[in-house]
PDB file of N, CA and C in Angstrom:
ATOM      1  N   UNK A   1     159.868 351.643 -30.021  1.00  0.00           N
ATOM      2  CA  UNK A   1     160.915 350.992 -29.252  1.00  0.00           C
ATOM      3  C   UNK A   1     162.127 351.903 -29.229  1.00  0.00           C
ATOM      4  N   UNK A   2     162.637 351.664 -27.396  1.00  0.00           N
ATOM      5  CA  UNK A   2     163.829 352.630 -28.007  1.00  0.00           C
ATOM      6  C   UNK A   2     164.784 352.010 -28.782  1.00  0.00           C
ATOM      7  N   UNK A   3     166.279 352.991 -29.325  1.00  0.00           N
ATOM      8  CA  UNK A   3     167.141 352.355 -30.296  1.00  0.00           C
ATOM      9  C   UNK A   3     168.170 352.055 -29.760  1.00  0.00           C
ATOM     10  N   UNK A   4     168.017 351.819 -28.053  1.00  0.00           N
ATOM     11  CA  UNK A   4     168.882 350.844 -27.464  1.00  0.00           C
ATOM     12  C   UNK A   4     168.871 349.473 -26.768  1.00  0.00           C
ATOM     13  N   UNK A   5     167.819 349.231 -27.415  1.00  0.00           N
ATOM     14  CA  UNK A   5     167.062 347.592 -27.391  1.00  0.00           C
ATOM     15  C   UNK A   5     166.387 347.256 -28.593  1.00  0.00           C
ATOM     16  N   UNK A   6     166.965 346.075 -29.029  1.00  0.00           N
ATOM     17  CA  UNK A   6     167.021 345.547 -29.960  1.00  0.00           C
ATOM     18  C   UNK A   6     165.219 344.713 -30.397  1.00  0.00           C
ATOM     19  N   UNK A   7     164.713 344.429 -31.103  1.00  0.00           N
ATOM     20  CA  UNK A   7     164.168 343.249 -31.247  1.00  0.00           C
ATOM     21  C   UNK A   7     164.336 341.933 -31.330  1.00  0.00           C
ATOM     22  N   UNK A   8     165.334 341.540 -30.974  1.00  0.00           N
ATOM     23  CA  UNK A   8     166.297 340.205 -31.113  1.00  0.00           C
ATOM     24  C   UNK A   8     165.880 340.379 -29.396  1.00  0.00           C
ATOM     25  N   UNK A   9     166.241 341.198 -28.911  1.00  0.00           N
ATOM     26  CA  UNK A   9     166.047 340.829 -27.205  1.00  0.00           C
ATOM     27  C   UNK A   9     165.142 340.728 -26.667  1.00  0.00           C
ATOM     28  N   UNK A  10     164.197 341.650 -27.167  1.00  0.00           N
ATOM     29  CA  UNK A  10     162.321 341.577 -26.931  1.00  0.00           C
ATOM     30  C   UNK A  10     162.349 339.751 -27.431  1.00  0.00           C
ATOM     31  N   UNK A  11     162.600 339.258 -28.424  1.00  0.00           N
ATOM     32  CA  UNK A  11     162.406 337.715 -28.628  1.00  0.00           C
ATOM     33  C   UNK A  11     162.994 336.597 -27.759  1.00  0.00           C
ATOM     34  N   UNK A  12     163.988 337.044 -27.618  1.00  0.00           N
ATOM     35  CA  UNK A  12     165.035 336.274 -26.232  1.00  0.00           C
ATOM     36  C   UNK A  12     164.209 336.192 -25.001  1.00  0.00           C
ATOM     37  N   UNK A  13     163.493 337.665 -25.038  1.00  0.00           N
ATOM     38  CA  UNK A  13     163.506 338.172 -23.185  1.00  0.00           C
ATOM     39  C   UNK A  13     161.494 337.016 -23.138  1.00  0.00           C
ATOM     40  N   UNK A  14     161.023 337.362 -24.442  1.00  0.00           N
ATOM     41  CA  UNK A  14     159.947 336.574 -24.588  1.00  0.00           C
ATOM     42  C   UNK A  14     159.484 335.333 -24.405  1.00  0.00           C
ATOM     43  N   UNK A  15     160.649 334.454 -25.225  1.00  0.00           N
ATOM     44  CA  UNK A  15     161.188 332.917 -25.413  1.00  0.00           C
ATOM     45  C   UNK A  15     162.098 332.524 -23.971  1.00  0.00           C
ATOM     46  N   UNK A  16     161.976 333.375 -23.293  1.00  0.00           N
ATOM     47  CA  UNK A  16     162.926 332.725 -21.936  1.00  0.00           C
ATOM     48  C   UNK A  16     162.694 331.764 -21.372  1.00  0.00           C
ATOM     49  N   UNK A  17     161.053 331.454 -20.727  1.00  0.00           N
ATOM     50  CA  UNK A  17     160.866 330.678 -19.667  1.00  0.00           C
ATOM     51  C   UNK A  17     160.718 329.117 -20.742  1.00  0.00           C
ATOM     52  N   UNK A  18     160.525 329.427 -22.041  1.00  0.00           N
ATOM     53  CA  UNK A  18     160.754 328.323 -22.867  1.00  0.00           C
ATOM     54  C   UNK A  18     162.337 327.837 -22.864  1.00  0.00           C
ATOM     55  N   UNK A  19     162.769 328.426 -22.954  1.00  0.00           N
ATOM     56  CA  UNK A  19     164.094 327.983 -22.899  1.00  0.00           C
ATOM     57  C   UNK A  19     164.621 328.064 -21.836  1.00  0.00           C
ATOM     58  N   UNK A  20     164.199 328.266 -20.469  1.00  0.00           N
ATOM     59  CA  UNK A  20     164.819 327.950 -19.312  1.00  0.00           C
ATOM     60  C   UNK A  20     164.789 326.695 -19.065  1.00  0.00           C
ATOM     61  N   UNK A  21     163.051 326.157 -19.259  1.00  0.00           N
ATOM     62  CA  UNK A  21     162.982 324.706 -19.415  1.00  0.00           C
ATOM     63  C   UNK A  21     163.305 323.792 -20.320  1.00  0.00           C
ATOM     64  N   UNK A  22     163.569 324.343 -21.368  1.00  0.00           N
ATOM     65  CA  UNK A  22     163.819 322.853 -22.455  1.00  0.00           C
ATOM     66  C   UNK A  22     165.559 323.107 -22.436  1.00  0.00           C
ATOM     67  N   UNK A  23     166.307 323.836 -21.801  1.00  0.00           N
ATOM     68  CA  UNK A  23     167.796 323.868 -21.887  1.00  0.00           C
ATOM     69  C   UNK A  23     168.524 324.096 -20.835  1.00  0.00           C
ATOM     70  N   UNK A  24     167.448 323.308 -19.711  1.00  0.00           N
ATOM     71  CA  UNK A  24     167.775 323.650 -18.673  1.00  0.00           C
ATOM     72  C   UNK A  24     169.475 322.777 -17.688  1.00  0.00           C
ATOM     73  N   UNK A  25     169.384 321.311 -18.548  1.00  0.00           N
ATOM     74  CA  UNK A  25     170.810 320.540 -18.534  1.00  0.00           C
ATOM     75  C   UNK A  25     171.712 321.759 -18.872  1.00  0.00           C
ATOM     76  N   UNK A  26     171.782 322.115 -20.186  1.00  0.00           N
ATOM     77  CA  UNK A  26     172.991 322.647 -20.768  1.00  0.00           C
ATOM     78  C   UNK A  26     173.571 323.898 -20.305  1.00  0.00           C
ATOM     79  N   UNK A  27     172.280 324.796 -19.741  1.00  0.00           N
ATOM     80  CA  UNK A  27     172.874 325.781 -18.481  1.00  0.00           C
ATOM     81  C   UNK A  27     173.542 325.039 -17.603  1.00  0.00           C
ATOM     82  N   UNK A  28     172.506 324.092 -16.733  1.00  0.00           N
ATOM     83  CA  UNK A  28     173.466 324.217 -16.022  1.00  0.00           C
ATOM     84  C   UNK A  28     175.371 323.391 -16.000  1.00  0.00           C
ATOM     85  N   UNK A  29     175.502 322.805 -16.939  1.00  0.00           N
ATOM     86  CA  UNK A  29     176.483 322.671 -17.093  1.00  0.00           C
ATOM     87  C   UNK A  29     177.793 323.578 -17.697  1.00  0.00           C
ATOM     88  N   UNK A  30     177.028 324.381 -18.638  1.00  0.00           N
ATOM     89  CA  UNK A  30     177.857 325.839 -18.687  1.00  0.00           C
ATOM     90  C   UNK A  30     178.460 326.732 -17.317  1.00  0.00           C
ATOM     91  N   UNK A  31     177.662 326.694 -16.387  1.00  0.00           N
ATOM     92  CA  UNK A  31     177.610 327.498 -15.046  1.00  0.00           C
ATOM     93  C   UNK A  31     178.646 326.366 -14.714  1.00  0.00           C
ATOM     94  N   UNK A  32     178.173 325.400 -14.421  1.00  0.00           N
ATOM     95  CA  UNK A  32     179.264 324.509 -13.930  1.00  0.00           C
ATOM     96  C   UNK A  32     181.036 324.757 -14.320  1.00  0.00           C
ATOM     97  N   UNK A  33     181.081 324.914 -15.694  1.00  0.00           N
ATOM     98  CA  UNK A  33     182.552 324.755 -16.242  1.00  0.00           C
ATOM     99  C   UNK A  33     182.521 326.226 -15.426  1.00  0.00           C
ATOM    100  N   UNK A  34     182.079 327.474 -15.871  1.00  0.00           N
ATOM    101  CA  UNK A  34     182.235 328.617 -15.615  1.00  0.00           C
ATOM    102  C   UNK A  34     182.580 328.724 -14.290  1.00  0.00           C
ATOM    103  N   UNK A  35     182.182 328.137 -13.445  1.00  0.00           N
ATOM    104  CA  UNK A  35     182.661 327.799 -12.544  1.00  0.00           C
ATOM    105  C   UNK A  35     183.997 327.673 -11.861  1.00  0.00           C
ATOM    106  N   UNK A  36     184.054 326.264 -12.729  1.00  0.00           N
ATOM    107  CA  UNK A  36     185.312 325.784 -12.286  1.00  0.00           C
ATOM    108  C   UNK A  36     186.683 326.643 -13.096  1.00  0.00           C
ATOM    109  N   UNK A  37     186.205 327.296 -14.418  1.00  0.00           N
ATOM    110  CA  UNK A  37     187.420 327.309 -14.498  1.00  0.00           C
ATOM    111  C   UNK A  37     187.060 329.493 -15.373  1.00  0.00           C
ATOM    112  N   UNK A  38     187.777 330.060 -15.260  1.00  0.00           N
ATOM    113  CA  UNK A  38     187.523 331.498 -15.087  1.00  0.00           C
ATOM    114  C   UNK A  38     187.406 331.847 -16.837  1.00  0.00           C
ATOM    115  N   UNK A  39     188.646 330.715 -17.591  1.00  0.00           N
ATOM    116  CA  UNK A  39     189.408 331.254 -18.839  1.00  0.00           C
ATOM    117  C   UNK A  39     187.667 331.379 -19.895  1.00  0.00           C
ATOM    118  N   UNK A  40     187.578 332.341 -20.383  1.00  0.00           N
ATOM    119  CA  UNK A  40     186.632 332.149 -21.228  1.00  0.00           C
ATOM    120  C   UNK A  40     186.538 331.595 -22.030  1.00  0.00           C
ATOM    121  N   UNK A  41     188.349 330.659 -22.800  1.00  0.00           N
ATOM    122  CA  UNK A  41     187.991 329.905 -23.828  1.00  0.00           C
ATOM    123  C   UNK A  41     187.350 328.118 -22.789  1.00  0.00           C
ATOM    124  N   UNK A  42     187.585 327.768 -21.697  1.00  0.00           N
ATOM    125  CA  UNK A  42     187.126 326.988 -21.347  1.00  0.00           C
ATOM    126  C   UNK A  42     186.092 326.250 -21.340  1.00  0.00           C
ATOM    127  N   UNK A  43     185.231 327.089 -22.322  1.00  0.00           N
ATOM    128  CA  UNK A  43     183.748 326.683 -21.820  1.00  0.00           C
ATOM    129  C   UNK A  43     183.031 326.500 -23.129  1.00  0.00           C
ATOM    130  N   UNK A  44     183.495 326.738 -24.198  1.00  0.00           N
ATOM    131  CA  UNK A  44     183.433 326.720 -25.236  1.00  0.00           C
ATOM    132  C   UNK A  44     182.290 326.140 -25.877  1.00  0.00           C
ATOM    133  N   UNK A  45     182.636 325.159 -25.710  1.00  0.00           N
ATOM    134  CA  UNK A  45     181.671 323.829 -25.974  1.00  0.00           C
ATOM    135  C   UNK A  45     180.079 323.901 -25.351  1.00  0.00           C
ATOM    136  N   UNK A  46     180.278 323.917 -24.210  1.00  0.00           N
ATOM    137  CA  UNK A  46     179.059 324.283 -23.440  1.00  0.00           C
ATOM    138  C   UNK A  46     178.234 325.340 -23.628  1.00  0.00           C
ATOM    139  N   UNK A  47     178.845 326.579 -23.951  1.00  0.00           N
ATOM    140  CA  UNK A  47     178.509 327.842 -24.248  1.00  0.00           C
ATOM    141  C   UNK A  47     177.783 326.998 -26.090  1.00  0.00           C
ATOM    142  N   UNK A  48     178.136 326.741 -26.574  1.00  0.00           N
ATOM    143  CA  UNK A  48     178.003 326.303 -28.023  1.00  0.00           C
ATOM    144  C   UNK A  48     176.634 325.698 -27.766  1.00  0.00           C
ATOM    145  N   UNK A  49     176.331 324.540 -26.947  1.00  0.00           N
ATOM    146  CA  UNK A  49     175.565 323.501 -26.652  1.00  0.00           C
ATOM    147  C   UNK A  49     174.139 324.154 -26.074  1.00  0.00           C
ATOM    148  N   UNK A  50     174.318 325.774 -25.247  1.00  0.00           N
ATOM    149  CA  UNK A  50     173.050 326.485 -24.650  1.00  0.00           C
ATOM    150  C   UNK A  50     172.955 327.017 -25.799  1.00  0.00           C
ATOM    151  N   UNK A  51     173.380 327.715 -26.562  1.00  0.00           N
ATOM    152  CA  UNK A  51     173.018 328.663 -28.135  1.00  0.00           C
ATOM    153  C   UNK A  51     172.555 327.697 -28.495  1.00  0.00           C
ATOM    154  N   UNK A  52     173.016 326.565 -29.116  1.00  0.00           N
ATOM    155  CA  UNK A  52     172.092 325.314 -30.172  1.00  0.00           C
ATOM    156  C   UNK A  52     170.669 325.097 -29.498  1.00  0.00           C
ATOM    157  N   UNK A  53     170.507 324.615 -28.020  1.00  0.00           N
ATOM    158  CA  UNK A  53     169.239 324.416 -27.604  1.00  0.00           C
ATOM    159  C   UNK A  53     168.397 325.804 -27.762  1.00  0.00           C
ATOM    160  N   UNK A  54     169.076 326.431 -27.021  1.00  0.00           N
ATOM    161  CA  UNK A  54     168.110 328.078 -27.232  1.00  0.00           C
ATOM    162  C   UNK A  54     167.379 328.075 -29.141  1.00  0.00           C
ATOM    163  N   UNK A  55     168.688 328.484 -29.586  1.00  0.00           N
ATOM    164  CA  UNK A  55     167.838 328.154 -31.516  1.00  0.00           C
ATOM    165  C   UNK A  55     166.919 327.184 -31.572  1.00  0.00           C
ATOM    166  N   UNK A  56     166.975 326.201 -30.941  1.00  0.00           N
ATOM    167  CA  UNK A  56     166.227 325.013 -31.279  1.00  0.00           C
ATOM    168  C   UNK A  56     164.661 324.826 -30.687  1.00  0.00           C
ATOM    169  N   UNK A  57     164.603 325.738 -29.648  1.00  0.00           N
ATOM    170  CA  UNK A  57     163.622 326.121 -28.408  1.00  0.00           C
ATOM    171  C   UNK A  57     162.901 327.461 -29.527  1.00  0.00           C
ATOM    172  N   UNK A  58     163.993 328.183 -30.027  1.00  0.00           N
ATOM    173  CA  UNK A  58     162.956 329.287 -30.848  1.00  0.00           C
ATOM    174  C   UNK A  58     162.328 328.441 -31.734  1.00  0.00           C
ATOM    175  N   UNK A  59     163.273 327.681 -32.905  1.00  0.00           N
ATOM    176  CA  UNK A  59     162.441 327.509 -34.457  1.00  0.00           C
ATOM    177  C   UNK A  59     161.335 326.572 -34.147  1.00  0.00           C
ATOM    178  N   UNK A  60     161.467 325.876 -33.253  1.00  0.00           N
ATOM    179  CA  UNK A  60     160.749 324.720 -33.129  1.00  0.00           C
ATOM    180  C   UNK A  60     159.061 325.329 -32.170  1.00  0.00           C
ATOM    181  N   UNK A  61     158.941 326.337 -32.029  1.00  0.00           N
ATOM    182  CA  UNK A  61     158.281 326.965 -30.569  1.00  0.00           C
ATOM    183  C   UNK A  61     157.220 326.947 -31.517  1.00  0.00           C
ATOM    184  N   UNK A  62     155.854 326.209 -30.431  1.00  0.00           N
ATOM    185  CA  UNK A  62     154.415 325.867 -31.137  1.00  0.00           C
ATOM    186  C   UNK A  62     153.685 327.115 -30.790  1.00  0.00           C
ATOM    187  N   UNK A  63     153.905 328.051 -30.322  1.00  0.00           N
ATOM    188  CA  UNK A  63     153.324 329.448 -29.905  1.00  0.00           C
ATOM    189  C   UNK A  63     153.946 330.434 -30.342  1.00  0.00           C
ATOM    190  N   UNK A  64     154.256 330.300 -31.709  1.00  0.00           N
ATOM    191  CA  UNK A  64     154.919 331.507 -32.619  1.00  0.00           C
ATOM    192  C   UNK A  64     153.700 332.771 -32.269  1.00  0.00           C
ATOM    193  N   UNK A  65     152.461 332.397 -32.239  1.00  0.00           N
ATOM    194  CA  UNK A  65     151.849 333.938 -32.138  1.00  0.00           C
ATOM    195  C   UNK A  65     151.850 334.713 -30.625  1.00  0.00           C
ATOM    196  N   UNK A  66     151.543 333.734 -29.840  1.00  0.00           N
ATOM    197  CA  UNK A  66     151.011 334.028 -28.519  1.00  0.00           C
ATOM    198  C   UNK A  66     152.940 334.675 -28.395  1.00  0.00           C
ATOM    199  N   UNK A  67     154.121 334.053 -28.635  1.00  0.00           N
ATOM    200  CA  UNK A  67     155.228 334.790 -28.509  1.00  0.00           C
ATOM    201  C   UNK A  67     155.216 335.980 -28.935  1.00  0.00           C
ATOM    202  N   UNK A  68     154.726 336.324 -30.179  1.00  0.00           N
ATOM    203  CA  UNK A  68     155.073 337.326 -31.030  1.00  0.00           C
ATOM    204  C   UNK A  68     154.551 338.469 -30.502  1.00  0.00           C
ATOM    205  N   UNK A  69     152.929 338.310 -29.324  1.00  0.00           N
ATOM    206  CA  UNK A  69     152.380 338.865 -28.857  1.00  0.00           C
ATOM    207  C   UNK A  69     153.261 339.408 -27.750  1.00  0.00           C
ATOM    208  N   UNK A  70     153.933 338.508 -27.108  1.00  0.00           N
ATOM    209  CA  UNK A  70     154.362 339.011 -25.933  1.00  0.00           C
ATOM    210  C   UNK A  70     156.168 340.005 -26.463  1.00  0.00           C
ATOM    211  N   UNK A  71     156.341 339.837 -27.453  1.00  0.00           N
ATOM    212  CA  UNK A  71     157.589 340.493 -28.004  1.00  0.00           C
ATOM    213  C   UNK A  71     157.026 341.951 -28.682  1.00  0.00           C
ATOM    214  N   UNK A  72     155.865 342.129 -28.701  1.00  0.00           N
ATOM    215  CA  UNK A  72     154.880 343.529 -28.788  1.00  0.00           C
ATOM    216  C   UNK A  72     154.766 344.109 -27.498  1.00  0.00           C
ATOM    217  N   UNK A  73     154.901 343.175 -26.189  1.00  0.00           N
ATOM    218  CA  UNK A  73     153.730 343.999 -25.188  1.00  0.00           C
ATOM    219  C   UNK A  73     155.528 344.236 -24.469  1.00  0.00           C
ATOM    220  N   UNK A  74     156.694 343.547 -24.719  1.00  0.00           N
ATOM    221  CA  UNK A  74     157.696 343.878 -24.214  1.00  0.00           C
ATOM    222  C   UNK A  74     158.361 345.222 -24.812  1.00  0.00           C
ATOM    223  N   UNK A  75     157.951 345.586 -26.077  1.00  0.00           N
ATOM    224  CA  UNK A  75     158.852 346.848 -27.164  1.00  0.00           C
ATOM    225  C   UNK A  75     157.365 347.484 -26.489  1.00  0.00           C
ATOM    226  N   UNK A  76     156.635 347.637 -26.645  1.00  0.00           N
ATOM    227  CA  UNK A  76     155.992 348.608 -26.345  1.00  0.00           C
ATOM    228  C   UNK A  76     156.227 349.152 -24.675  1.00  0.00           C
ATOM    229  N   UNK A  77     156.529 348.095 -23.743  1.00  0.00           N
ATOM    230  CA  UNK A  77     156.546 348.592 -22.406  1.00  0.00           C
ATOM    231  C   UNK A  77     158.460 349.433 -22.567  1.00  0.00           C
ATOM    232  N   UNK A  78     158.783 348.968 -23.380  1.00  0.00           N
ATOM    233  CA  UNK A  78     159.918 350.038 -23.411  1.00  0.00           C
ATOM    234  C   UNK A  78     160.023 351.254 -24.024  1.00  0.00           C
ATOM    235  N   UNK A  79     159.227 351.202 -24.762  1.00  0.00           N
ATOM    236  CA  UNK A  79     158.921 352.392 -25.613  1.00  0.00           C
ATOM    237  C   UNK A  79     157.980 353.442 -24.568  1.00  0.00           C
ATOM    238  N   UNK A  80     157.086 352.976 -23.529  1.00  0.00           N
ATOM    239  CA  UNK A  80     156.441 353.777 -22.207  1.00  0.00           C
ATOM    240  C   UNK A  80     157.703 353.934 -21.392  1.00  0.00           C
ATOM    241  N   UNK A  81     158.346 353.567 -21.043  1.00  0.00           N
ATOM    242  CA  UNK A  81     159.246 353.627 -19.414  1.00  0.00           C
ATOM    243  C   UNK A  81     160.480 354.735 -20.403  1.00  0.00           C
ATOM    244  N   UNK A  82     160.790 354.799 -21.831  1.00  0.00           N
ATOM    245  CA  UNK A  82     161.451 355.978 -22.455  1.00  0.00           C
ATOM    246  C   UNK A  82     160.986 357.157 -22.838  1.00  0.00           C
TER     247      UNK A  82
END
């Protein structure tokens, strides 16, 4: 892997479409404030509320292997395209 991508992101970029769907309210209500209002402390809460579901979408995830697999086939496709 290169050493400008993390393994934390290979897990993120893995766990996505899981967490697009199970946190999919709390986006979009983040987008919403973000929206409406520019200040970055504005959103605070919301921003707080997608991190908690996201954590909660990882620890809880019944496909710890079949993930783990795909957080291999993502470091390795970066480790080819470097």
């Amino acid at each position: 892997m290169s050493e400008g991508v993390s393994t934390k992101y290979m897990a993120l970029l893995a766990a996505a479409p899981a967490i697009s769907d199970n946190c999919l309210d709390q986006n979009r209500a983040f987008i919403k404030c973000k929206q409406k209002d520019g200040n970055p402390a504005a959103c605070l809460s919301e921003g707080e509320k997608v991190t908690a579901c996201a954590l909660k979408v990882r620890q809880f995830n019944r496909c710890r292997e079949e993930q783990k697999a795909f957080e291999v086939c993502f470091a390795a496709e970066d480790v080819e395209e470097n």
